[in-house]
Protein backbone atom coordinates (compact mmCIF):
# COMPACT_ATOMS: atom_id res chain seq x y z
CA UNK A 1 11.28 -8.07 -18.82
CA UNK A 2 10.70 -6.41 -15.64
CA UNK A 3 7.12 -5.02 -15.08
CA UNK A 4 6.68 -1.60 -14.79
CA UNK A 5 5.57 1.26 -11.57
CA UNK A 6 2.29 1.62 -13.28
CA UNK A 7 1.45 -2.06 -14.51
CA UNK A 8 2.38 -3.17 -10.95
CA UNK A 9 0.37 0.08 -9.25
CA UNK A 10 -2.79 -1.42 -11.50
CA UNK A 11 -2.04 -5.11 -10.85
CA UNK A 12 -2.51 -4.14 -6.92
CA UNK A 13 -5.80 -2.01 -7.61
CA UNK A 14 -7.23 -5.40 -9.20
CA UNK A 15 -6.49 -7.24 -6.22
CA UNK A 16 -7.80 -5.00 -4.01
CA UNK A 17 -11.26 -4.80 -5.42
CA UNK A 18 -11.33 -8.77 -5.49
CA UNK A 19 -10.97 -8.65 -1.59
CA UNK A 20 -13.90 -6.27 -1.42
CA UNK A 21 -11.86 -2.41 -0.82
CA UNK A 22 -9.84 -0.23 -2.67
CA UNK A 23 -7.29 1.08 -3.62
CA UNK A 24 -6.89 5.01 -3.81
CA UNK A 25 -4.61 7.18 -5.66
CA UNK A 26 -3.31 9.65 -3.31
CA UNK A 27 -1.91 12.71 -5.00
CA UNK A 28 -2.34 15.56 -2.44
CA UNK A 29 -1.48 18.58 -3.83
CA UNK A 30 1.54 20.70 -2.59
CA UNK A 31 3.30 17.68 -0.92
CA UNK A 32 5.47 15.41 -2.19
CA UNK A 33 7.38 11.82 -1.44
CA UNK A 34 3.47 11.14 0.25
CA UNK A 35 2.87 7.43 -0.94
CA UNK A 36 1.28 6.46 -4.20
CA UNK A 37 -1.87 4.81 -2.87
CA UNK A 38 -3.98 4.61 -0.02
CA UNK A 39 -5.57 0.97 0.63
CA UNK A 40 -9.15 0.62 2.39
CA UNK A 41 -10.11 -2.84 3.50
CA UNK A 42 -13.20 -4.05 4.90
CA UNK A 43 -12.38 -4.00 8.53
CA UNK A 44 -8.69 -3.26 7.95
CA UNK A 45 -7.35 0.17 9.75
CA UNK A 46 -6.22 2.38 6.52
CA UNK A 47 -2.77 2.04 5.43
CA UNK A 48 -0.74 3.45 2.67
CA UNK A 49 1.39 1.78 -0.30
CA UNK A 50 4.47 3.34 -2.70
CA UNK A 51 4.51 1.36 -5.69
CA UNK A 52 7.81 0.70 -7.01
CA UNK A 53 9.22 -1.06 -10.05
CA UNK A 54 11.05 -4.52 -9.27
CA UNK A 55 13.52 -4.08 -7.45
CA UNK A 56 12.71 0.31 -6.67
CA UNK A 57 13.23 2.00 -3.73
CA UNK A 58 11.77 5.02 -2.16
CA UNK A 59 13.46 8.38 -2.36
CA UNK A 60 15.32 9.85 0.55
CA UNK A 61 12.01 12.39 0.56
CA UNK A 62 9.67 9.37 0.45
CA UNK A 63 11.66 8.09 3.33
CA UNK A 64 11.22 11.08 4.74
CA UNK A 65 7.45 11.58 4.73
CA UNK A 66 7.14 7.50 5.15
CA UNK A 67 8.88 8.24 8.38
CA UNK A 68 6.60 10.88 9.15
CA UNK A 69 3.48 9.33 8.47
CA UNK A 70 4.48 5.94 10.88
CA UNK A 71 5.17 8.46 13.74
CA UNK A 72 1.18 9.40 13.60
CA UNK A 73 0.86 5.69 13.95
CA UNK A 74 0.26 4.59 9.92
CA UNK A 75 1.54 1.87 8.17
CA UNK A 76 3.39 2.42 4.77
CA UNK A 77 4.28 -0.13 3.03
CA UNK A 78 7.38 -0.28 0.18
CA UNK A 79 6.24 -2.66 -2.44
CA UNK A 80 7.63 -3.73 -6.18
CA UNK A 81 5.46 -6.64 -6.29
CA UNK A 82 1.89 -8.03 -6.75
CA UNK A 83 2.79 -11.09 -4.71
CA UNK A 84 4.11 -8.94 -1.66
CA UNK A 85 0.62 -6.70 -2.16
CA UNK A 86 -0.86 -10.33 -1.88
CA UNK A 87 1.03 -11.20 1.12
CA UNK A 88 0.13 -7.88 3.28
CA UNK A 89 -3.70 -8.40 2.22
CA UNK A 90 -3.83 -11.23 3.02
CA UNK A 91 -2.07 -10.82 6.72
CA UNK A 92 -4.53 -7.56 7.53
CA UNK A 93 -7.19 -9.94 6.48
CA UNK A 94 -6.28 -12.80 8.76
CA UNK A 95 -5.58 -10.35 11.64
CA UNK A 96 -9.34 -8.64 11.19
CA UNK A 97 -11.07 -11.90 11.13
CA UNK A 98 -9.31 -13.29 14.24
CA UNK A 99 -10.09 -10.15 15.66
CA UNK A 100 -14.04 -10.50 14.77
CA UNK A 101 -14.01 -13.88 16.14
CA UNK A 102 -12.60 -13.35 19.65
């Protein structure tokens, strides 16, 4: 049985404390297709995640706004997994420590 949105949204808040940040639920009022959650790392630049169910994709108004927010300069990230959550973690991670030791 595929996991659900939520169960997968919860899955990724877990991880994210274990590595020390969070993960936020972003619901700002009178916007839509804005993403689901909003991931701070310790010495990670902010960046933003729409949960989906296996195999989900975003809306065309999620697209939309995704679009919108990477033209500031953001990073959204599309995710129906906990082991692509993983994977993204754990490349900011790498990238902040190699930046810390140089």
């Amino acid at each position: 049985m595929a996991k659900s949105e939520t169960t997968i949204e919860q899955s990724m808040v877990r991880e994210c404390r274990k590595h020390g940040g969070r993960a936020f639920k972003f619901i700002p009022i009178g916007f839509s297709g804005i993403p689901d959650r909003i991931v701070i790392l310790p010495f990670v630049p902010i960046f933003f995640v729409e949960v989906k169910r296996v195999g989900g994709e975003a809306s065309p108004l999620q697209r939309v706004m995704h679009a919108w927010l990477r033209s500031l300069g953001q990073e959204v990230y599309v995710l129906d997994s906990l082991d692509d959550f993983r994977l993204v973690i754990q490349s900011k991670l790498k990238q902040s420590l190699l930046k810390q030791e140089s």
